[in-house]
N, C-alpha and C. Protein backbone atom coordinates (compact mmCIF):
# COMPACT_ATOMS: atom_id res chain seq x y z
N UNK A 1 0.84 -1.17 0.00
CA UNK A 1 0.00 0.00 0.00
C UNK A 1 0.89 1.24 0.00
N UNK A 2 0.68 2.42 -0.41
CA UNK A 2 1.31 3.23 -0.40
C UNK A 2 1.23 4.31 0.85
N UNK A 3 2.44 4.81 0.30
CA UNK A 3 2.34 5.77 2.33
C UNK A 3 0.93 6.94 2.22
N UNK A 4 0.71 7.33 1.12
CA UNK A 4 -0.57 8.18 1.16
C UNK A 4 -1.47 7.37 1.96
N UNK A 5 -2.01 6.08 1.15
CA UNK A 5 -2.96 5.64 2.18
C UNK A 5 -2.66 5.07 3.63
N UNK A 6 -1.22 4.84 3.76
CA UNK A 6 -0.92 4.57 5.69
C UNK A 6 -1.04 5.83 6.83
N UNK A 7 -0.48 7.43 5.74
CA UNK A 7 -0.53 8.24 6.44
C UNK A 7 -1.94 8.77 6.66
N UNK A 8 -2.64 8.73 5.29
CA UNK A 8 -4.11 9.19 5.80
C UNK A 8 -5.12 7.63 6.35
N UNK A 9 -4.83 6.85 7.06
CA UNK A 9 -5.30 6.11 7.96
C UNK A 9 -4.96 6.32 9.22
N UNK A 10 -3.71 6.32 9.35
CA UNK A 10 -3.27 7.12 10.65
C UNK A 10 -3.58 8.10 11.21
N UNK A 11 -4.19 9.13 10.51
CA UNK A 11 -4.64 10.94 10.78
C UNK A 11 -6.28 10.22 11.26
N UNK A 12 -6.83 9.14 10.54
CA UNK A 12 -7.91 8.82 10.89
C UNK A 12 -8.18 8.15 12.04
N UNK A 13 -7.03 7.51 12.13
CA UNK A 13 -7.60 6.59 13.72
C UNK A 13 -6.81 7.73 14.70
N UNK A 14 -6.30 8.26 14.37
CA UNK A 14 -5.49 9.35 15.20
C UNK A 14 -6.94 10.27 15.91
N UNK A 15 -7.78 10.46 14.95
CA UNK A 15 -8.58 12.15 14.69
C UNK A 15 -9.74 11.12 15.61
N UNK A 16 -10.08 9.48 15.40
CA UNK A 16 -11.07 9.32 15.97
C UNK A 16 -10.53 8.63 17.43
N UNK A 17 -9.06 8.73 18.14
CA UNK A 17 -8.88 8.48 18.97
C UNK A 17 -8.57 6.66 19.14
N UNK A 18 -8.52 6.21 18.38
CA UNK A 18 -8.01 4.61 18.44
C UNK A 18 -7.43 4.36 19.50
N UNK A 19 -7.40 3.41 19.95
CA UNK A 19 -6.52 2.43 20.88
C UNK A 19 -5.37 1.92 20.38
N UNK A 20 -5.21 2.15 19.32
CA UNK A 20 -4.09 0.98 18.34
C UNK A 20 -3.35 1.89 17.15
N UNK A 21 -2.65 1.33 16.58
CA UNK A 21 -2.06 2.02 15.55
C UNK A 21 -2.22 1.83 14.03
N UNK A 22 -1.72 2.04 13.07
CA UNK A 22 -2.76 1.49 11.91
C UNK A 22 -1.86 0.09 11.61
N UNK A 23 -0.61 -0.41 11.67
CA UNK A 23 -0.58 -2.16 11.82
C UNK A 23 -1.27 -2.91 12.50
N UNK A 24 -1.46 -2.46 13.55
CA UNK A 24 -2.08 -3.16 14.44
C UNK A 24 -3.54 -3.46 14.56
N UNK A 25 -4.41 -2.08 14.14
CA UNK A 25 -5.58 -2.26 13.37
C UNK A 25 -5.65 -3.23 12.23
N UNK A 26 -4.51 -2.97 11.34
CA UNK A 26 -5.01 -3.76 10.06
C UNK A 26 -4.93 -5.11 10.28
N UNK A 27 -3.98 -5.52 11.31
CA UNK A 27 -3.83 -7.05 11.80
C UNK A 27 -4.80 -7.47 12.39
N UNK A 28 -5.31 -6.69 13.10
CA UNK A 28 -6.73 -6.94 13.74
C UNK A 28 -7.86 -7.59 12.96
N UNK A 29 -8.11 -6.29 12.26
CA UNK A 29 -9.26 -6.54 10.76
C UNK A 29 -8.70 -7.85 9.98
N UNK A 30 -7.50 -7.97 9.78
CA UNK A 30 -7.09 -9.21 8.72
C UNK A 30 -7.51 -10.69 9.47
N UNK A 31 -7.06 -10.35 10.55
CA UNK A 31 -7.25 -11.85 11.47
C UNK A 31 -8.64 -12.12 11.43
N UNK A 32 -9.34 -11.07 11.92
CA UNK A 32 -10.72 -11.42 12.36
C UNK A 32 -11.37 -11.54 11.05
N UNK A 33 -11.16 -11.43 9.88
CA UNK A 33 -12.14 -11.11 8.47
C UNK A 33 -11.27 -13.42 8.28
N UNK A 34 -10.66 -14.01 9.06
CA UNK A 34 -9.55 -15.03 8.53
C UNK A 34 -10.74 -16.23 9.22
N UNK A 35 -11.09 -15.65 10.63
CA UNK A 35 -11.62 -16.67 11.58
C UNK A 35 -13.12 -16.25 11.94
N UNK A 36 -13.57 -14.98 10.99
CA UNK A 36 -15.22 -15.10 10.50
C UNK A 36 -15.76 -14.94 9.80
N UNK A 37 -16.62 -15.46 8.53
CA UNK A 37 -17.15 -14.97 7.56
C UNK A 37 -18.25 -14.08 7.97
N UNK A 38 -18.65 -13.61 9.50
CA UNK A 38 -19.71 -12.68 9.40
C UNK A 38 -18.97 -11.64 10.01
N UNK A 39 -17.80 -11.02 10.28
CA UNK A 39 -17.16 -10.61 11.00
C UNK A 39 -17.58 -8.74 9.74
N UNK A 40 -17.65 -7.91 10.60
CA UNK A 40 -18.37 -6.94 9.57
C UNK A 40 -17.80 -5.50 10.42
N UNK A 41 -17.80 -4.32 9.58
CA UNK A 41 -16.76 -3.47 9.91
C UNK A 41 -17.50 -2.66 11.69
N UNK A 42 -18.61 -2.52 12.10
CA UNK A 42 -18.77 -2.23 13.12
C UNK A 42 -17.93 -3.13 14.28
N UNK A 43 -18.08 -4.31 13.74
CA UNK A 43 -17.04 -5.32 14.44
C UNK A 43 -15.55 -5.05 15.35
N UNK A 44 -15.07 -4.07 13.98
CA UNK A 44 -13.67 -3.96 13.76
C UNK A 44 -13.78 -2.43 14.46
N UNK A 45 -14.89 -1.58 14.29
CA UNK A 45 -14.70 0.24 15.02
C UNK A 45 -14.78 -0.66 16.24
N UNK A 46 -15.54 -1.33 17.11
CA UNK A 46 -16.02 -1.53 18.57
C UNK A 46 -14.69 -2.06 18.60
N UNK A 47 -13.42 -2.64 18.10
CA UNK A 47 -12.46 -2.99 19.09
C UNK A 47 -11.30 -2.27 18.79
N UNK A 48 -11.19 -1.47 17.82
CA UNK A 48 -10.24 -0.28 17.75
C UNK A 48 -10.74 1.12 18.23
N UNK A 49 -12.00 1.43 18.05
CA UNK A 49 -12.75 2.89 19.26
C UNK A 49 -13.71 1.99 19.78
N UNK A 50 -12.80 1.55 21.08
CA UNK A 50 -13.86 1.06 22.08
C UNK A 50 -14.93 2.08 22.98
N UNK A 51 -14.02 3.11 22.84
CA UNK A 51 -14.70 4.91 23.34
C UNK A 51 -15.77 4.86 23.02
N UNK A 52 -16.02 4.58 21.41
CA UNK A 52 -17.12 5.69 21.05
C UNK A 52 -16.69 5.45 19.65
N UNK A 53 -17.52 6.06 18.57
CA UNK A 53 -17.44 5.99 16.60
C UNK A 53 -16.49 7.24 16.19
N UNK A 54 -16.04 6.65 15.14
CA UNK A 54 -14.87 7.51 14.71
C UNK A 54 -15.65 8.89 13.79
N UNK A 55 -16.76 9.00 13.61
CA UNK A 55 -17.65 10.04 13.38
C UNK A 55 -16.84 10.86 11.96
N UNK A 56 -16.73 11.58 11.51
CA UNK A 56 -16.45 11.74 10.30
C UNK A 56 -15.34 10.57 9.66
N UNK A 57 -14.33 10.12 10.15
CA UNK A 57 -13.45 8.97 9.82
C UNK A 57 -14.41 7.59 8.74
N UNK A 58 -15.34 7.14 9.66
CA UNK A 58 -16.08 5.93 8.95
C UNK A 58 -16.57 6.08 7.85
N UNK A 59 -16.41 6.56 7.05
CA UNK A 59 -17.10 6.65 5.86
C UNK A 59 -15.48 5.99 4.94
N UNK A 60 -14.36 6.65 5.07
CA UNK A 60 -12.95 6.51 4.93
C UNK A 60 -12.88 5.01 5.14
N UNK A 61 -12.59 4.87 6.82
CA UNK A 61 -12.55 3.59 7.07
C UNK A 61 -13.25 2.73 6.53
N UNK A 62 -14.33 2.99 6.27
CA UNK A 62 -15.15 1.60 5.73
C UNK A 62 -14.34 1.38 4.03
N UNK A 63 -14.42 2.04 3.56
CA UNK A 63 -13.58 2.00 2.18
C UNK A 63 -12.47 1.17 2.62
N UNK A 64 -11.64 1.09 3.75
CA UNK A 64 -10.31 0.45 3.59
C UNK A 64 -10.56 -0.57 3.78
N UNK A 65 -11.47 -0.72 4.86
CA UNK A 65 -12.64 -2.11 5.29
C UNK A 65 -12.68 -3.19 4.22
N UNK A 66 -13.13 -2.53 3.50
CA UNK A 66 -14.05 -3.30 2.32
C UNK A 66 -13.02 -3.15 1.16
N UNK A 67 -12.21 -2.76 0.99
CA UNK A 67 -10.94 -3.05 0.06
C UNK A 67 -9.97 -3.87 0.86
N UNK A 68 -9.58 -4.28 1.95
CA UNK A 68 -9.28 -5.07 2.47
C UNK A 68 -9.84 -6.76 2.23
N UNK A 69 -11.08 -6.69 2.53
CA UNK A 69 -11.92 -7.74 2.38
C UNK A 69 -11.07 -7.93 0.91
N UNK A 70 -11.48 -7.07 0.21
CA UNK A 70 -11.52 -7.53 -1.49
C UNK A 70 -10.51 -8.26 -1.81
N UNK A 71 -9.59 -7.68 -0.75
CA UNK A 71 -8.02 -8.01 -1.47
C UNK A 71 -7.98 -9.44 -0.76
N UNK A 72 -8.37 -9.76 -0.15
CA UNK A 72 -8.28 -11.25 0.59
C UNK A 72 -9.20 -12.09 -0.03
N UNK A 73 -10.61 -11.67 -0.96
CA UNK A 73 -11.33 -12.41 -1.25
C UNK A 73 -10.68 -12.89 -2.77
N UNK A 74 -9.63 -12.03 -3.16
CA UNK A 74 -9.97 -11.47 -4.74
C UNK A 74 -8.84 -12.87 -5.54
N UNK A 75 -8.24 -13.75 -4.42
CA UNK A 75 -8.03 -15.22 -5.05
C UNK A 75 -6.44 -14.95 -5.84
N UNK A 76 -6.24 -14.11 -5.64
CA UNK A 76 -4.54 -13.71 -6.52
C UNK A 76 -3.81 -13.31 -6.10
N UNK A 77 -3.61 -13.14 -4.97
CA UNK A 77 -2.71 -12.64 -3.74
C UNK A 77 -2.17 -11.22 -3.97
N UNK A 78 -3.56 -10.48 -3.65
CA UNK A 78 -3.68 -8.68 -3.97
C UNK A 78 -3.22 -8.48 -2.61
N UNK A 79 -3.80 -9.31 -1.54
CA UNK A 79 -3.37 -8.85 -0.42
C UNK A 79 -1.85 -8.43 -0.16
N UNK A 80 -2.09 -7.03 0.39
CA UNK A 80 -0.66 -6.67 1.38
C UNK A 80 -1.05 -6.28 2.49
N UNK A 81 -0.22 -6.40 3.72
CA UNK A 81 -0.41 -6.10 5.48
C UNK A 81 0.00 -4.47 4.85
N UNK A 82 -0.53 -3.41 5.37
CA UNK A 82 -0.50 -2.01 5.33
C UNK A 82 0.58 -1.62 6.67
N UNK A 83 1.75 -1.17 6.07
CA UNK A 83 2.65 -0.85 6.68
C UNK A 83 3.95 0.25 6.33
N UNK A 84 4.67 0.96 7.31
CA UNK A 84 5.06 2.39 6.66
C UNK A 84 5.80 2.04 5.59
N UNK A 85 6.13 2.37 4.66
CA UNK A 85 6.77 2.23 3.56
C UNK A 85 8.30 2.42 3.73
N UNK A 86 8.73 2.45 2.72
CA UNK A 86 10.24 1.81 2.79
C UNK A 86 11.71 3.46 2.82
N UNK A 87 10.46 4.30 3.03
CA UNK A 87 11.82 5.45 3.48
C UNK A 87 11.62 5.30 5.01
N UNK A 88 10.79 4.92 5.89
CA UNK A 88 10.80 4.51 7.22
C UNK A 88 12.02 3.45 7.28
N UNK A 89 12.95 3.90 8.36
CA UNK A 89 13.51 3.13 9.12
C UNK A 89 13.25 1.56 9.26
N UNK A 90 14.41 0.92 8.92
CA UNK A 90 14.04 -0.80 8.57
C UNK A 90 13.54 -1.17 9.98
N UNK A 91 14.57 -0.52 11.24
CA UNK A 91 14.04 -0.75 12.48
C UNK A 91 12.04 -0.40 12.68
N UNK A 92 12.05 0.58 12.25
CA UNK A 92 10.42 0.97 12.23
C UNK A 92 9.67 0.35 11.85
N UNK A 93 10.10 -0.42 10.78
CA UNK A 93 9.24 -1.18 9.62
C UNK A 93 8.93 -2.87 10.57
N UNK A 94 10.09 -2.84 10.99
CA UNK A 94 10.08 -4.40 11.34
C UNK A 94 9.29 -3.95 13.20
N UNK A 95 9.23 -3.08 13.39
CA UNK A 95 8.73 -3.16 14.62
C UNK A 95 7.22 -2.74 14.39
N UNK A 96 6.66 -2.23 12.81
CA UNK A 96 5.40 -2.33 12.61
C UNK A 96 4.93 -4.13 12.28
N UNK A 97 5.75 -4.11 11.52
CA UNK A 97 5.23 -5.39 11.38
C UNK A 97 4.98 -6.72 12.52
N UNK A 98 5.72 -6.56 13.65
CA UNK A 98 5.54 -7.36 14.80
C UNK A 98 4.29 -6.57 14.93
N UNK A 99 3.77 -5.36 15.18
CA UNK A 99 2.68 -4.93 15.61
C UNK A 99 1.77 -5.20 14.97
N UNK A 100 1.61 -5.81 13.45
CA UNK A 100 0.64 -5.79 12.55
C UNK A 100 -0.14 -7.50 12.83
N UNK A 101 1.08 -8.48 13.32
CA UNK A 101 1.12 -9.60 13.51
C UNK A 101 0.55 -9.92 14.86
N UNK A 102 0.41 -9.04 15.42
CA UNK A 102 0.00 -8.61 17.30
C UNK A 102 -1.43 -8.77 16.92
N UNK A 103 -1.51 -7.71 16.25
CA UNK A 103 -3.20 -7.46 15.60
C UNK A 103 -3.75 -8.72 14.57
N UNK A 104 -3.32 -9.18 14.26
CA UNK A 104 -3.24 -10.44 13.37
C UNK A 104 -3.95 -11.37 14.38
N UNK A 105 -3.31 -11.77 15.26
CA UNK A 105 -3.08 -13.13 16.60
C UNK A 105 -4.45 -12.23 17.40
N UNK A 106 -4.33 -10.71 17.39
CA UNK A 106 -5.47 -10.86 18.18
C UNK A 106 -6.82 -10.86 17.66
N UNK A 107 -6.56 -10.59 16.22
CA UNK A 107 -8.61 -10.59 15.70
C UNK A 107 -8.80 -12.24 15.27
N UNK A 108 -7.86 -12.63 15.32
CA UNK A 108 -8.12 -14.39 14.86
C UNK A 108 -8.43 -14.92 16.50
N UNK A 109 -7.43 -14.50 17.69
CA UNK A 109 -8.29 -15.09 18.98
C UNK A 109 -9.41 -14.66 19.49
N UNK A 110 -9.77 -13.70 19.33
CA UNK A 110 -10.73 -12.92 19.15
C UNK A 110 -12.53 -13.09 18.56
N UNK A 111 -12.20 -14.07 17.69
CA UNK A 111 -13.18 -14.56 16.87
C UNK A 111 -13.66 -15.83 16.77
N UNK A 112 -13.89 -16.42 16.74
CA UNK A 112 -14.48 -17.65 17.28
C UNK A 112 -14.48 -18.91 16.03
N UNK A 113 -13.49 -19.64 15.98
CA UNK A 113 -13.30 -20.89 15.24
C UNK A 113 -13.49 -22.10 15.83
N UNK A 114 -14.70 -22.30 14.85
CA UNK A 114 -15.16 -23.87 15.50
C UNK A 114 -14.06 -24.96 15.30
N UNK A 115 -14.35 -26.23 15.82
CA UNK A 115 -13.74 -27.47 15.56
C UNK A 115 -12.00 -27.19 15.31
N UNK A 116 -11.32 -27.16 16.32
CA UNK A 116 -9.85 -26.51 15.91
C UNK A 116 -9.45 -27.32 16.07
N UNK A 117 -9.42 -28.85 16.48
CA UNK A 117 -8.67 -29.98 16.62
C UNK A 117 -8.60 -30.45 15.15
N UNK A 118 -9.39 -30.16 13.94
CA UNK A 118 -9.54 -30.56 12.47
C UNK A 118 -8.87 -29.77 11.59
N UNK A 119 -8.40 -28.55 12.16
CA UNK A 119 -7.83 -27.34 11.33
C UNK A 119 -6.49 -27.89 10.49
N UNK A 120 -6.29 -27.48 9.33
CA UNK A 120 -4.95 -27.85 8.84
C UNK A 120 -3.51 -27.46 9.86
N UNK A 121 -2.95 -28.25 9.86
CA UNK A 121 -1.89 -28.38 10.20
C UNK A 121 -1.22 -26.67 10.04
N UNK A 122 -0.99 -26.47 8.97
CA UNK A 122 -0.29 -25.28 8.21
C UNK A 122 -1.12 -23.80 8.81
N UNK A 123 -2.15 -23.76 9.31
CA UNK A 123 -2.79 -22.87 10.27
C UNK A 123 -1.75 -23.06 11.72
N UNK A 124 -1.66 -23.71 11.87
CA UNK A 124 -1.10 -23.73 13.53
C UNK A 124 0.28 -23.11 12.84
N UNK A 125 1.23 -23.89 11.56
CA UNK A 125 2.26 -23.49 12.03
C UNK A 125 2.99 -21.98 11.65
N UNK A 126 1.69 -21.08 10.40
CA UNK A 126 1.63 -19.92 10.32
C UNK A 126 1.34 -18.91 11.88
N UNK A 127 0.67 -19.57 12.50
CA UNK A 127 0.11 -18.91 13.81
C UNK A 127 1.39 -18.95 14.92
N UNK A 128 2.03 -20.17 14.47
CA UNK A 128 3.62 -19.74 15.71
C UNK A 128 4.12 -18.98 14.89
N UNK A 129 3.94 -18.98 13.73
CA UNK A 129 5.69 -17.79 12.99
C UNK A 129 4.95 -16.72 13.12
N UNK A 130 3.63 -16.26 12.90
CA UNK A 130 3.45 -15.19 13.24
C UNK A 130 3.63 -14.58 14.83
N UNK A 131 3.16 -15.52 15.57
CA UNK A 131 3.72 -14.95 16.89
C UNK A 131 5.06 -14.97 17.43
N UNK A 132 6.03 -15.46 16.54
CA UNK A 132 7.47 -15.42 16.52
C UNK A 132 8.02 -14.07 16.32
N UNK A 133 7.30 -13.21 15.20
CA UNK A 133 7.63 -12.53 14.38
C UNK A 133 7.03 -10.98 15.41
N UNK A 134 5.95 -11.05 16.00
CA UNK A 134 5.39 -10.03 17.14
C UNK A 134 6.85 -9.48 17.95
N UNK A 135 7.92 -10.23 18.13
CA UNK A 135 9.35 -9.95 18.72
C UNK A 135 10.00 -9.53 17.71
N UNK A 136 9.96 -9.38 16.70
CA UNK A 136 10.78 -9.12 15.54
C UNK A 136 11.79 -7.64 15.66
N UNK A 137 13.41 -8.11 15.95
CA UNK A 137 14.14 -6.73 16.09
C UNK A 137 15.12 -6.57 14.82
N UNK A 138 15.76 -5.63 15.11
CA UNK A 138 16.60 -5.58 13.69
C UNK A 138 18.11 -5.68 14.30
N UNK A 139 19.11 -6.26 14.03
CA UNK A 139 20.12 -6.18 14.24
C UNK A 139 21.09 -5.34 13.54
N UNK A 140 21.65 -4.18 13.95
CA UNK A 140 22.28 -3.53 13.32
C UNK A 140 23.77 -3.99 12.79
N UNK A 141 24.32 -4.92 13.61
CA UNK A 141 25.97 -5.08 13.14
C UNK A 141 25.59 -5.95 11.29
N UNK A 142 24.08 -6.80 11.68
CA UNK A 142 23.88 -7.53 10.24
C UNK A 142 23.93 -6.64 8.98
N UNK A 143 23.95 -5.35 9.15
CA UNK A 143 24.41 -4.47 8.20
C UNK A 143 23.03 -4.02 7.28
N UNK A 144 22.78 -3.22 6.77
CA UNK A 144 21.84 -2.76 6.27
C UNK A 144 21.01 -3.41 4.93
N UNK A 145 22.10 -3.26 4.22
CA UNK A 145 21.31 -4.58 3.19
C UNK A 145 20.76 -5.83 3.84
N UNK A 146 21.89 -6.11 4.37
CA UNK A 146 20.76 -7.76 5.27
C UNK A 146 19.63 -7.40 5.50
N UNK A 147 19.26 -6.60 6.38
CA UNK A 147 18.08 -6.54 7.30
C UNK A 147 17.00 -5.77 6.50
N UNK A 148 17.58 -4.69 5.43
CA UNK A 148 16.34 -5.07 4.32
C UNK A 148 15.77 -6.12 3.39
N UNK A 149 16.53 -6.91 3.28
CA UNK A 149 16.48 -8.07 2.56
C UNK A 149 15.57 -9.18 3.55
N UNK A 150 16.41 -9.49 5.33
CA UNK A 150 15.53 -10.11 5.97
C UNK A 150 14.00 -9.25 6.09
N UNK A 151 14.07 -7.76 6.31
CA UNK A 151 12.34 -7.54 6.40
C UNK A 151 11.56 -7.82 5.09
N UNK A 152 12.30 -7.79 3.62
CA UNK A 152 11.53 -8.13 3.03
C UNK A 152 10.63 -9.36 2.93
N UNK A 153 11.54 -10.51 3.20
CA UNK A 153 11.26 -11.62 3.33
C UNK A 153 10.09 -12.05 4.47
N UNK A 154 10.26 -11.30 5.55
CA UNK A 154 9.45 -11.51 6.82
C UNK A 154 7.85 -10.60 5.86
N UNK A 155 7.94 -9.65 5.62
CA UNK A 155 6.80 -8.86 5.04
C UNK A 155 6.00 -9.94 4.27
N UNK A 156 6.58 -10.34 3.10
CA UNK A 156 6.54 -11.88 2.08
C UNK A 156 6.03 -13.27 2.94
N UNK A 157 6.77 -13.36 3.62
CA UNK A 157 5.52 -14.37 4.44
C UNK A 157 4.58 -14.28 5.43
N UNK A 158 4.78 -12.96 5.98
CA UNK A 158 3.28 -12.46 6.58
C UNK A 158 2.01 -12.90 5.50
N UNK A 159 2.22 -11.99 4.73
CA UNK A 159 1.39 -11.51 3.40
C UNK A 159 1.34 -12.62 2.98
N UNK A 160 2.12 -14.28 2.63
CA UNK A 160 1.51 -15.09 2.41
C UNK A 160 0.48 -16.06 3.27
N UNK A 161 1.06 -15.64 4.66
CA UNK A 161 0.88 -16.51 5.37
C UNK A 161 -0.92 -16.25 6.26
N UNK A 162 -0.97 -14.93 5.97
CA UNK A 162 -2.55 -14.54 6.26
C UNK A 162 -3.21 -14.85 5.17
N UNK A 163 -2.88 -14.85 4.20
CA UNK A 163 -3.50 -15.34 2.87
C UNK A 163 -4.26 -16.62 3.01
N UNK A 164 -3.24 -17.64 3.66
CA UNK A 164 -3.06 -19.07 3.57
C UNK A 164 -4.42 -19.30 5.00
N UNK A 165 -3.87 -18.69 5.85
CA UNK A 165 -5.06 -18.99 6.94
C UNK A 165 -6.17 -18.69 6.33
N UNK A 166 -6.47 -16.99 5.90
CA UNK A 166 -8.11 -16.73 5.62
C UNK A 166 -8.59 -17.87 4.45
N UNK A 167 -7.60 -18.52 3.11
CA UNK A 167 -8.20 -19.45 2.55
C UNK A 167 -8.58 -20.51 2.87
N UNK A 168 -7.62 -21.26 3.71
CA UNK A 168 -8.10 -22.10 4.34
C UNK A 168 -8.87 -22.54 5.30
N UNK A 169 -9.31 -20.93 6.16
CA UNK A 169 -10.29 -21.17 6.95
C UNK A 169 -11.73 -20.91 6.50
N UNK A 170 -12.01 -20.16 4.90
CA UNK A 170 -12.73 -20.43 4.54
C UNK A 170 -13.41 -20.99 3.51
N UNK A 171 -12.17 -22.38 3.39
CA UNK A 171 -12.41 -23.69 2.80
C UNK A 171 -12.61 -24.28 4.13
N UNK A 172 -12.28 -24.33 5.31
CA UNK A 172 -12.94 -24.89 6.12
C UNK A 172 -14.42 -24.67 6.61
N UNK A 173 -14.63 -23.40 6.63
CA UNK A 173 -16.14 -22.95 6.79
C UNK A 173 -16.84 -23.95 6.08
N UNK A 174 -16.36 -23.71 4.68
CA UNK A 174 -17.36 -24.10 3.21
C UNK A 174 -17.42 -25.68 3.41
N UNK A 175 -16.51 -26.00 4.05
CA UNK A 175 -16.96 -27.97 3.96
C UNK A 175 -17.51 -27.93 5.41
N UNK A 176 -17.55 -27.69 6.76
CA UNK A 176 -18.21 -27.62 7.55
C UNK A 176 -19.99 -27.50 7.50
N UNK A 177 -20.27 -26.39 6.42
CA UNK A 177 -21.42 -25.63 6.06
C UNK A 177 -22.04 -26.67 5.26
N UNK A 178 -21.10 -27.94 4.34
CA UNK A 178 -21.87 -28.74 3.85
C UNK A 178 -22.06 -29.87 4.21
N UNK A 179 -21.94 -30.16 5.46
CA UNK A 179 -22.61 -31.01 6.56
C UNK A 179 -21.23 -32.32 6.87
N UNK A 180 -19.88 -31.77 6.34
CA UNK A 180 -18.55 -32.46 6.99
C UNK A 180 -18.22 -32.26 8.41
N UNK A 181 -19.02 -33.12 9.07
CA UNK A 181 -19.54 -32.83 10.82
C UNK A 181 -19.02 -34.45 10.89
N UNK A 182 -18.64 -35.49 10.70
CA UNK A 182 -18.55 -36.96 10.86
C UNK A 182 -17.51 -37.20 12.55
N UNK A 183 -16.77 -35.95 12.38
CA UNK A 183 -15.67 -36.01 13.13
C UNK A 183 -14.58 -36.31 12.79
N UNK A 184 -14.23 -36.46 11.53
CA UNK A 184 -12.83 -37.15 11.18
C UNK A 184 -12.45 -35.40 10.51
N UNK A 185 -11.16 -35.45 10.83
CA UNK A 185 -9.97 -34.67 10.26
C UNK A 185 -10.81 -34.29 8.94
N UNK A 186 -10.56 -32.83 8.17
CA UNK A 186 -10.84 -32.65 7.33
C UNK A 186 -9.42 -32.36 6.20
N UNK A 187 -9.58 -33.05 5.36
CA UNK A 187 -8.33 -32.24 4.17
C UNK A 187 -8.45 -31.54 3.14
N UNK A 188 -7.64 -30.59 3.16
CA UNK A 188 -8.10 -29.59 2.69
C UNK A 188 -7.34 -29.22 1.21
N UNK A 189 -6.27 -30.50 1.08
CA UNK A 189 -5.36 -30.00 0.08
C UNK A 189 -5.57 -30.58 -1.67
């Protein structure tokens, strides 16, 4: 995403008083849109302005809302985690992105997934690297190219790796919904 739209999201959750920051929001919204198909943008104001409505902001927000959705629904991997762009400090970047992954872990616990003993495998083990990655520091002696090169890579499997949950959890919905209740393991591949 580009910094126009990170900075004017920020002025927005800024102007309506947020609890959170805009990674951390968007991790929020990404997780929770992963682990509900009814999960809907009032959803997402009540746990980023728990205060009160972001009152001129929502009209904005809902646009990012719902281009968010799109980009997760849209099957071609449009999705990107919204994060400061790349004249920000690699340290900055990588300490948004632990924050984006914070928000990630919390709208997916947050939300309510049935039958988790059946879940693919590859859900659990995106869900430790993402909470691996919530610690994510930069080492300076690794020298500067490294550590742009490692955040790129970490960015790259975020972005695949929320991908991979929201599809697969709603290929899990979709065989659940068609009466794959027997109790046996479902596969999904």
């Amino acid at each position: 995403m580009s910094e126009e739209r990170y900075t004017h999201i920020d002025r927005l959750l800024a102007a309506g008083r947020a609890l959170t920051d805009v990674p951390e929001a968007h991790g929020t919204m990404v997780g929770a849109f992963c682990a509900s198909a009814t999960y809907r943008l009032d959803d997402w104001l009540r746990e980023v302005f728990p205060e009160g409505d972001p009152g001129d902001a929502r009209n904005d927000l809902q646009v990012w809302f719902e281009a968010t959705a799109a980009s997760l629904l849209g099957g071609e991997l449009q999705f990107m985690p919204l994060l400061p762009d790349d004249d920000t400090p690699v340290a900055e970047r990588a300490a948004a992105l632990g924050q984006w992954c914070q928000g990630f872990l919390y709208g997916l616990g947050t939300n309510p997934i049935p039958d988790l003993e059946h879940l693919p495998a590859e859900i659990g083990e995106v869900v430790r690297d993402l909470t691996a990655i919530t610690q994510v520091s930069v080492d300076d002696s690794d020298g500067a190219e490294a550590n742009e090169g490692a955040y790129a890579e970490l960015v790259e499997f975020v972005r695949i790796g929320a991908q991979l949950v929201f599809d697969e959890l709603a290929r899990f919905r979709a065989l659940a919904e068609d009466g794959h209740d027997d109790g046996a393991p479902v596969a999904l591949h």
